[in-house]
C-alpha atoms as a PDB file:
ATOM      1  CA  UNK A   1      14.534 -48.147  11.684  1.00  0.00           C
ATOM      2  CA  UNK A   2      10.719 -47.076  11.572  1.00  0.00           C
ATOM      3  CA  UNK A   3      11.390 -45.691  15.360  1.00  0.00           C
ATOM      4  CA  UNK A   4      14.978 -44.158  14.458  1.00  0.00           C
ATOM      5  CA  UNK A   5      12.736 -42.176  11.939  1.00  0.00           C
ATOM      6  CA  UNK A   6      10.138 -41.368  14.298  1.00  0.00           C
ATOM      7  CA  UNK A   7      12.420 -40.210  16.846  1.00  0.00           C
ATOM      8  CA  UNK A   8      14.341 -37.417  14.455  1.00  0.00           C
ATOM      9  CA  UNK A   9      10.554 -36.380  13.707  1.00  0.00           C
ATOM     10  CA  UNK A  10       9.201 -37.727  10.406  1.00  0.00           C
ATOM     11  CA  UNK A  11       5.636 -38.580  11.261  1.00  0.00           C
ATOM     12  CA  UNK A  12       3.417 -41.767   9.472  1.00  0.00           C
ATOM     13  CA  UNK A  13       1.333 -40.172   6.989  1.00  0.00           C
ATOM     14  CA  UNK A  14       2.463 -36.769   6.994  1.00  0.00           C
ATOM     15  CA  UNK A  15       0.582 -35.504   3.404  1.00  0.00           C
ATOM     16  CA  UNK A  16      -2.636 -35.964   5.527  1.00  0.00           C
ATOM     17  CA  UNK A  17      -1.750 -33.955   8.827  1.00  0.00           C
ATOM     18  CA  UNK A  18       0.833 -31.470   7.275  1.00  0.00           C
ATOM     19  CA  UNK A  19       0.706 -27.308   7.815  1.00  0.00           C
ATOM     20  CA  UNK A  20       1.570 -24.877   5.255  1.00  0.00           C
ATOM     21  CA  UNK A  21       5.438 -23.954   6.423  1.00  0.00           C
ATOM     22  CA  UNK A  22       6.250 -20.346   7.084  1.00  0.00           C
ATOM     23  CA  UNK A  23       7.588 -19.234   4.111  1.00  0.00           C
ATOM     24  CA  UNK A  24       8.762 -15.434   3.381  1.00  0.00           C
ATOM     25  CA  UNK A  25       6.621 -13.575   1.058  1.00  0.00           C
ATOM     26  CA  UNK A  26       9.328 -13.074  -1.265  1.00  0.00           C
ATOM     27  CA  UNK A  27      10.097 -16.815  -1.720  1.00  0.00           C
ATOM     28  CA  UNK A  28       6.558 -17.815  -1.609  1.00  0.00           C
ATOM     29  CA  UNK A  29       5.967 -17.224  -5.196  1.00  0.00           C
ATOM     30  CA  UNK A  30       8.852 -20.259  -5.959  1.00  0.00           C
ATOM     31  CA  UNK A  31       7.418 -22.552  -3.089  1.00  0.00           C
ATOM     32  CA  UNK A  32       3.769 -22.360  -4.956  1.00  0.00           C
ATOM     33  CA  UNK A  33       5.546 -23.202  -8.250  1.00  0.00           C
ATOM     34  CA  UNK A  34       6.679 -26.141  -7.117  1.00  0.00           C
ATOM     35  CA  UNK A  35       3.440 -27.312  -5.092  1.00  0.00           C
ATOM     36  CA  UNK A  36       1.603 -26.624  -8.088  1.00  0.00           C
ATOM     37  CA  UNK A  37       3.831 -28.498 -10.474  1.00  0.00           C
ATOM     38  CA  UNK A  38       3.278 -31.649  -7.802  1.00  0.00           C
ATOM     39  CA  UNK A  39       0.087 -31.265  -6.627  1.00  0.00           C
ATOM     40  CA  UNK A  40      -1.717 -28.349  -9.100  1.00  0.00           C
ATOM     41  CA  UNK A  41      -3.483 -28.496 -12.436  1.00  0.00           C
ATOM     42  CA  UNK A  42      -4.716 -25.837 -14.868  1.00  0.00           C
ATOM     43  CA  UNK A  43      -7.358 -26.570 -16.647  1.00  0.00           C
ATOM     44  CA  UNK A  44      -9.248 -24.382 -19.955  1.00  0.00           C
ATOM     45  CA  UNK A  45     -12.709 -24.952 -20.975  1.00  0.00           C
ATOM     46  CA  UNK A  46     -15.011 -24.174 -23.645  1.00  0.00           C
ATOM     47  CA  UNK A  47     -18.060 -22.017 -21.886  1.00  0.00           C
ATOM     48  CA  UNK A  48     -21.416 -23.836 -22.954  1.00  0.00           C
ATOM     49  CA  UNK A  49     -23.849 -20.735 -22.890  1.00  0.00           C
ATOM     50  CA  UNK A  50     -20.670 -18.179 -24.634  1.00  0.00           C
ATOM     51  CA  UNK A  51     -17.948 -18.151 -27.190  1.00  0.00           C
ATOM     52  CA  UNK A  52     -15.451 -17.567 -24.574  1.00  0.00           C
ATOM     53  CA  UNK A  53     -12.666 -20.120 -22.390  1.00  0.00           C
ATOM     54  CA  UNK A  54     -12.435 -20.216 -18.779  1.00  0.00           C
ATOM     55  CA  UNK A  55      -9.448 -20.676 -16.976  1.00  0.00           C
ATOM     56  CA  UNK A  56      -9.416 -22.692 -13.654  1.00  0.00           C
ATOM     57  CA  UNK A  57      -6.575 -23.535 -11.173  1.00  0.00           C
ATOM     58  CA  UNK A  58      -6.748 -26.178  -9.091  1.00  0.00           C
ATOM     59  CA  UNK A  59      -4.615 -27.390  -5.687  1.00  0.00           C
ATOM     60  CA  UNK A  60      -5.122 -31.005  -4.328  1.00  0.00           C
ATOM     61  CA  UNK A  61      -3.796 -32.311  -0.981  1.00  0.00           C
ATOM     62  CA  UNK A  62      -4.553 -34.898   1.636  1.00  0.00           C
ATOM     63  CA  UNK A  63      -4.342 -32.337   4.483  1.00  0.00           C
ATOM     64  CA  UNK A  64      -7.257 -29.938   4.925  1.00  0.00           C
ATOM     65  CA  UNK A  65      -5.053 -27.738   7.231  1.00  0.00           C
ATOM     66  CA  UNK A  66      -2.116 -27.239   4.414  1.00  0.00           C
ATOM     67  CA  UNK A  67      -4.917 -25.804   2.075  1.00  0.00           C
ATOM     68  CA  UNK A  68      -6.606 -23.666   4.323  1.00  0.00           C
ATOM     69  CA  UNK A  69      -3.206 -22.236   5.286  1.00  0.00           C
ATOM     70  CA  UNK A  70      -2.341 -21.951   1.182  1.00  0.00           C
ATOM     71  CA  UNK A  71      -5.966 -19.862   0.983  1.00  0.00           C
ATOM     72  CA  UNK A  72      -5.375 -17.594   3.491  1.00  0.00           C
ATOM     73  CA  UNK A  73      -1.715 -16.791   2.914  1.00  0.00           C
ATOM     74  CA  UNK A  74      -3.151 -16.444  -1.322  1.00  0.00           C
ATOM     75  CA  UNK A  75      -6.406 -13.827   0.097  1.00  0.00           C
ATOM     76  CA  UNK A  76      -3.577 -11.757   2.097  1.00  0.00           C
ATOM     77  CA  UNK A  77      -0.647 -11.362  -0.920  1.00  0.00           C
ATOM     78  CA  UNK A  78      -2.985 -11.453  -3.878  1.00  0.00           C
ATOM     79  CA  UNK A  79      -5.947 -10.273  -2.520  1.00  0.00           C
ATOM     80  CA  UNK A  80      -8.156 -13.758  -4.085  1.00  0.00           C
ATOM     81  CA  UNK A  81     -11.427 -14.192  -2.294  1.00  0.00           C
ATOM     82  CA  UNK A  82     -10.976 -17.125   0.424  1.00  0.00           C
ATOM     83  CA  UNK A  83     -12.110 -20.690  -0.621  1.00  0.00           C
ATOM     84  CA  UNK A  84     -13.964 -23.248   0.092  1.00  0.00           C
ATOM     85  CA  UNK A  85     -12.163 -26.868   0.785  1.00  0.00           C
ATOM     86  CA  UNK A  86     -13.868 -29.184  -1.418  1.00  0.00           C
ATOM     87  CA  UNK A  87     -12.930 -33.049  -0.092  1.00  0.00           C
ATOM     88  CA  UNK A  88     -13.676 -34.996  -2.967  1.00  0.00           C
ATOM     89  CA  UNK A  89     -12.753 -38.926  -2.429  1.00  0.00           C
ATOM     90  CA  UNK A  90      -9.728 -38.779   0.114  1.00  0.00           C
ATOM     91  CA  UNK A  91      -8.382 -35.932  -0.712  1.00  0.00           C
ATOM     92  CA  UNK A  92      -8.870 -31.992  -0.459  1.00  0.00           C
ATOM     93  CA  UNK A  93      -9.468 -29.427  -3.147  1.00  0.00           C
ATOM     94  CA  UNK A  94      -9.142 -25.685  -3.773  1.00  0.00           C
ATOM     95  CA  UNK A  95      -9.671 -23.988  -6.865  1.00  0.00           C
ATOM     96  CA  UNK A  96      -9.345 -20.661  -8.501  1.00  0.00           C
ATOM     97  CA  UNK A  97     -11.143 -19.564 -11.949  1.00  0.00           C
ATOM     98  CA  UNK A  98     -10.952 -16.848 -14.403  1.00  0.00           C
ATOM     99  CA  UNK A  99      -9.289 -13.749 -13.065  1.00  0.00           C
ATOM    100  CA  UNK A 100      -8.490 -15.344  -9.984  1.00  0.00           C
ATOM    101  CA  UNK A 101      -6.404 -17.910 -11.776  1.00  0.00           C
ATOM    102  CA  UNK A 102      -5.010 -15.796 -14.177  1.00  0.00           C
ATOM    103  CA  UNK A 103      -3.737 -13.274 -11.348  1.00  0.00           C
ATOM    104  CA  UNK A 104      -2.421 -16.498  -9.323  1.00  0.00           C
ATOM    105  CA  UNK A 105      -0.465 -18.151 -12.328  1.00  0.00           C
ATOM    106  CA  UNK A 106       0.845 -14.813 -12.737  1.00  0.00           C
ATOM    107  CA  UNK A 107       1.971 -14.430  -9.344  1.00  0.00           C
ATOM    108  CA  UNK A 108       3.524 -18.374  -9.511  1.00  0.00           C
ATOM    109  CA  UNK A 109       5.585 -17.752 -12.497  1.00  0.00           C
ATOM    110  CA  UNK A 110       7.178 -14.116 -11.753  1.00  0.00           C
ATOM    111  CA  UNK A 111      10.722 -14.486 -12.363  1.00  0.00           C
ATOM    112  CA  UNK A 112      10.509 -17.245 -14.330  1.00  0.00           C
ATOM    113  CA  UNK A 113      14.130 -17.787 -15.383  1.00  0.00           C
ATOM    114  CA  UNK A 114      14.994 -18.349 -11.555  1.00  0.00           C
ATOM    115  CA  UNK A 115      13.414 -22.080 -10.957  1.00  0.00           C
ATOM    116  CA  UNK A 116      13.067 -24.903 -12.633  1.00  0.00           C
ATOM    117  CA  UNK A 117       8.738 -25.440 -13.762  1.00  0.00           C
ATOM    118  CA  UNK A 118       7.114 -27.829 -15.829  1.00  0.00           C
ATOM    119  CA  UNK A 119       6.969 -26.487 -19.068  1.00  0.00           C
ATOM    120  CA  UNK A 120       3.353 -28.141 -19.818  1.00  0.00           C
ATOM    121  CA  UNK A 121       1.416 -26.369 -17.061  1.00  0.00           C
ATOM    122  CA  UNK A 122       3.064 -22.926 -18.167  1.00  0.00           C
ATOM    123  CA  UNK A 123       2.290 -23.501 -21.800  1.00  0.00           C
ATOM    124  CA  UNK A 124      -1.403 -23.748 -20.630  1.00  0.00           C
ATOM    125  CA  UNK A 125      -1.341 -20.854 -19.211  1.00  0.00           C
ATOM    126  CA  UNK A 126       0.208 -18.824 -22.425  1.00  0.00           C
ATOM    127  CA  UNK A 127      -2.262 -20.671 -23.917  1.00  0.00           C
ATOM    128  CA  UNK A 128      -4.811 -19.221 -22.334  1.00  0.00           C
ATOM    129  CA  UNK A 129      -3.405 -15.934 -22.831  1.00  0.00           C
ATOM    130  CA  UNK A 130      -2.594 -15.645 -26.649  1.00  0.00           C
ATOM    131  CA  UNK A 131      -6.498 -16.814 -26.818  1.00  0.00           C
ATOM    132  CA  UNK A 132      -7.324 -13.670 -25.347  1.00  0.00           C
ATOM    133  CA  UNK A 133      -5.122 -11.792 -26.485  1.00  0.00           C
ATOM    134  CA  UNK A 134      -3.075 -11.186 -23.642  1.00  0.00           C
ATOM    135  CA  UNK A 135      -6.049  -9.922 -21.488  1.00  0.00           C
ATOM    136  CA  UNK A 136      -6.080 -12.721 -19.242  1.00  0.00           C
ATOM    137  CA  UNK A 137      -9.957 -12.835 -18.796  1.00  0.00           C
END
């Protein structure tokens, strides 16, 4: 069966070799949704030296070639600065703070009422939001 597989294309440990896809621009925007309710986090923190929060998106993956492809494709629709892949263990990280991450959760929940989301991630990000009054900084 393994070689059945292998013949119609599935390849052994895909997650760690895979590409971004080529998705149209105006789909994208539902195709990050989903990869970041698998395989994103949002995170808020107290600033140590202010009274203010920071905001910070993060996007794991075993591939270093799928995130690379997800920070160029995120520099040429929303204009975010290009990151750097962070490997930490045996996996890959990218990560987006403050207005970055604000601008990016944003763009992944336009048309909301469209697609299915997990309802925790997006209530961080309102979260975020009320605390600053809507300002997103």
């Amino acid at each position: 069966m393994f070689s059945d597989l292998l013949m119609l294309g599935l390849q052994p440990n895909k997650s760690l070799i895979m590409e971004l896809p080529n998705i149209p621009k105006n789909y994208f925007n539902f195709f990050l949704r989903g990869y970041f309710d698998g395989d994103g986090c949002v995170n808020i923190y107290q600033r140590k030296d202010v009274n203010s929060k920071v905001i910070q998106v993060i996007f794991v993956s075993g591939s270093n070639k799928f995130l690379y492809g997800l920070s160029k494709i995120l520099t040429d629709i929303l204009d975010l600065r290009t990151k750097t892949i962070n490997k930490i263990g045996s996996v890959f990280k990218i990560s987006y703070k403050a207005r970055e991450a604000v601008k990016l959760l944003s763009f992944i929940y336009e048309n909301l009422d469209l697609t299915p989301y997990l309802r925790y991630k997006y209530d961080r990000y309102m979260e975020y939001l009320n605390y600053n009054n809507g300002r997103g900084l």
